[in-house]
N, C-alpha and C. Protein backbone atom coordinates (compact mmCIF):
# COMPACT_ATOMS: atom_id res chain seq x y z
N UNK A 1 52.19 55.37 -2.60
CA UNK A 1 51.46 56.01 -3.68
C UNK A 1 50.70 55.03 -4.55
N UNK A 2 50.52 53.87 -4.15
CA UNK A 2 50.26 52.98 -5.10
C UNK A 2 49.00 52.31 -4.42
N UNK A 3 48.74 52.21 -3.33
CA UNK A 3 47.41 51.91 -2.55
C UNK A 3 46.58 52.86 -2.21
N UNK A 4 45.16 52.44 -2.84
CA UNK A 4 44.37 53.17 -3.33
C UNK A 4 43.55 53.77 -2.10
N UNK A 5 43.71 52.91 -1.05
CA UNK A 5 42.94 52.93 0.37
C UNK A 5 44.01 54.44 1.24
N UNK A 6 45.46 54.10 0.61
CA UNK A 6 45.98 55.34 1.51
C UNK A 6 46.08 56.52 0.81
N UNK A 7 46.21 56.76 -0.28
CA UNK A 7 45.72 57.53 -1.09
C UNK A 7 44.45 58.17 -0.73
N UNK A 8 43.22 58.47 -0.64
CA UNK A 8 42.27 57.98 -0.08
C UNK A 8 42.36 59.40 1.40
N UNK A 9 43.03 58.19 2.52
CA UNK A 9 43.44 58.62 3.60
C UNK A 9 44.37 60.10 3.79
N UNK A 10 45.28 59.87 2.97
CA UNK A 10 46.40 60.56 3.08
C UNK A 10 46.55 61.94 2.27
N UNK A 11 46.29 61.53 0.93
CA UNK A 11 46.13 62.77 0.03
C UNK A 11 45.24 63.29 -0.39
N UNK A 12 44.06 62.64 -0.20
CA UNK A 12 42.51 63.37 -0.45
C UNK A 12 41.51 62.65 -0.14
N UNK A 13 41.36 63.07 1.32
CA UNK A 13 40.44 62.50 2.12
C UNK A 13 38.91 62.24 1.35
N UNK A 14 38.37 61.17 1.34
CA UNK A 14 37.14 61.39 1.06
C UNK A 14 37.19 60.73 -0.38
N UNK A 15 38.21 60.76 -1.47
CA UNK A 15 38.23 61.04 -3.21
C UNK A 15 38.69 59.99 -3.51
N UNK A 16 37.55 59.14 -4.04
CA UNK A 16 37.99 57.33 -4.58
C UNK A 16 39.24 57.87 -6.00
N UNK A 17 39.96 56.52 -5.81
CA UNK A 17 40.81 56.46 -6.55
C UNK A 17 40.97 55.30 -7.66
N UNK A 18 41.18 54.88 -8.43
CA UNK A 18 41.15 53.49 -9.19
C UNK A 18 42.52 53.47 -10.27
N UNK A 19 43.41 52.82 -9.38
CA UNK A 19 44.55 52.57 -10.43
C UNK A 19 44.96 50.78 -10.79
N UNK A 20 44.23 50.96 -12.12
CA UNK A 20 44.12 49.40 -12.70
C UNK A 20 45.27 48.71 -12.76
N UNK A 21 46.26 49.39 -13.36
CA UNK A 21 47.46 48.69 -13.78
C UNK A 21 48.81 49.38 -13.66
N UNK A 22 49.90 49.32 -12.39
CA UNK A 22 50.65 50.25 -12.18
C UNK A 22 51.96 50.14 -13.19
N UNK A 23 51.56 50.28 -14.06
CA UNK A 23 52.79 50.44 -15.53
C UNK A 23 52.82 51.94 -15.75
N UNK A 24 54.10 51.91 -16.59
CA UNK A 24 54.43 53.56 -17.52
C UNK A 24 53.20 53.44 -18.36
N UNK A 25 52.75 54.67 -18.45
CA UNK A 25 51.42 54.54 -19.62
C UNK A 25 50.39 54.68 -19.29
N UNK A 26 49.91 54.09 -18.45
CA UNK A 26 48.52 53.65 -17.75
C UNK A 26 47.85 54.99 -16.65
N UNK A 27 46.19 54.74 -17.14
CA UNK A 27 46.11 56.13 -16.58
C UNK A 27 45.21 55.15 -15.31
N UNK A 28 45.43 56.42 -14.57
CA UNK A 28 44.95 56.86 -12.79
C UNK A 28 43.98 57.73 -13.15
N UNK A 29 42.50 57.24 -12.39
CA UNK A 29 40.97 57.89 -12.15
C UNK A 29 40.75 58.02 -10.99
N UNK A 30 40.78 59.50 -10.56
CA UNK A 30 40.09 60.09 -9.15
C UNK A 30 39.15 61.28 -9.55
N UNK A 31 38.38 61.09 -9.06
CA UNK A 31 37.41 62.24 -8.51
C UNK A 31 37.81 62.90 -7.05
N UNK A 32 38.22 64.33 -7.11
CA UNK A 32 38.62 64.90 -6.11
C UNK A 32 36.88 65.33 -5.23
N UNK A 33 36.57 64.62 -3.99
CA UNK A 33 35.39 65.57 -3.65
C UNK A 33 35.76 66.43 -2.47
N UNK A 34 34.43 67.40 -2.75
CA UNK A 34 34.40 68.59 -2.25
C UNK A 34 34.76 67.97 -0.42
N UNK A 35 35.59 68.77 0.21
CA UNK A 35 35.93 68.24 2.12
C UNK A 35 36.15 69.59 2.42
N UNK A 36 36.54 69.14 3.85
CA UNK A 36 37.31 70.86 4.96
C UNK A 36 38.41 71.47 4.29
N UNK A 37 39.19 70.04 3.74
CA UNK A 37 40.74 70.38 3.46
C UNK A 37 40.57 71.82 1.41
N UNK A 38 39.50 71.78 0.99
CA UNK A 38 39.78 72.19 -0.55
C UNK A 38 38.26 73.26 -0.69
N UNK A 39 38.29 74.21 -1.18
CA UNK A 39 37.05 74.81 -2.07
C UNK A 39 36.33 74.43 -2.72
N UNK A 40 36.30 73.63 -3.00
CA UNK A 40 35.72 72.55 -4.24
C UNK A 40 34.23 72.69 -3.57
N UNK A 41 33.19 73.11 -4.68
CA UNK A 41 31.47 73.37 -4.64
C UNK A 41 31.11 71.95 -5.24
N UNK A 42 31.68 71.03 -6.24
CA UNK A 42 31.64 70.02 -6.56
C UNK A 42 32.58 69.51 -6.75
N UNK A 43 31.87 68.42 -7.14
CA UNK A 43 33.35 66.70 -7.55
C UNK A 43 33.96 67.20 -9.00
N UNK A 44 35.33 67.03 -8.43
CA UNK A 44 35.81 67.34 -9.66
C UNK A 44 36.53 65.98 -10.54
N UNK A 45 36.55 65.34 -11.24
CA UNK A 45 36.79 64.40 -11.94
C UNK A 45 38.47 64.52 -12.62
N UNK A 46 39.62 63.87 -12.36
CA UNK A 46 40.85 64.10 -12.64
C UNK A 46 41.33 62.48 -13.66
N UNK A 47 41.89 62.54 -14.21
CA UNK A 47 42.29 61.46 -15.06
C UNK A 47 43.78 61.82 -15.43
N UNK A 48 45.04 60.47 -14.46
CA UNK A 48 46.18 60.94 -14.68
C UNK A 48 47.15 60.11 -15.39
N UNK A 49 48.00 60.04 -16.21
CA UNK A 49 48.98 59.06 -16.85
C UNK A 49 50.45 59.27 -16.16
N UNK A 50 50.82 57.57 -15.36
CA UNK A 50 51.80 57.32 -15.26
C UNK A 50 52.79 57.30 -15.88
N UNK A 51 53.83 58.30 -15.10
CA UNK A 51 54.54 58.59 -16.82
C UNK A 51 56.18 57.59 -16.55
N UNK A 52 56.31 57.15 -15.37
CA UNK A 52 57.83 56.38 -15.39
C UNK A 52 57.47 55.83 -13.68
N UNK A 53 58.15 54.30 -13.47
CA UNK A 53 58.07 53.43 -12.31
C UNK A 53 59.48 53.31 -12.25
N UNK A 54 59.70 53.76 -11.29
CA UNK A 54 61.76 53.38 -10.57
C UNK A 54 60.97 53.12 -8.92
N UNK A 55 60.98 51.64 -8.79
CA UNK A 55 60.45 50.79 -7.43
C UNK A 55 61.78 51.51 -6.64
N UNK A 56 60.38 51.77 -5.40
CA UNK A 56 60.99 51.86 -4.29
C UNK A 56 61.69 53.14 -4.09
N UNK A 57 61.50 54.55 -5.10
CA UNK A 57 61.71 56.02 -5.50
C UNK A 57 60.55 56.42 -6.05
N UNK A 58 59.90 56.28 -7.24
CA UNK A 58 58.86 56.88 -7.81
C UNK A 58 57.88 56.16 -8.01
């Protein structure tokens, strides 16, 4: 969940991801775009905050 390339691959084909700094706190920028897999008529823009890191579980 933390590489941005499988992310990407795996959970939303196609939808750049940019996570600067993997701390509690820190927010996660994806734009979900429109593919086969979703309805989406456009890019939808998502902005998420990490809310707790337990390595190697969450």
């Amino acid at each position: 969940m933390t590489n941005e390339d499988m992310l990407i691959q795996r959970y939303a084909p196609g939808s750049p991801w940019n996570i600067p700094n993997l701390s509690a706190g820190e927010k996660v920028i994806s734009t979900l775009m429109p593919n086969a897999h979703n309805n989406l008529k456009e890019e939808y823009p998502m902005t998420l905050t990490i809310e707790k890191i337990i390595h190697y579980q969450k």
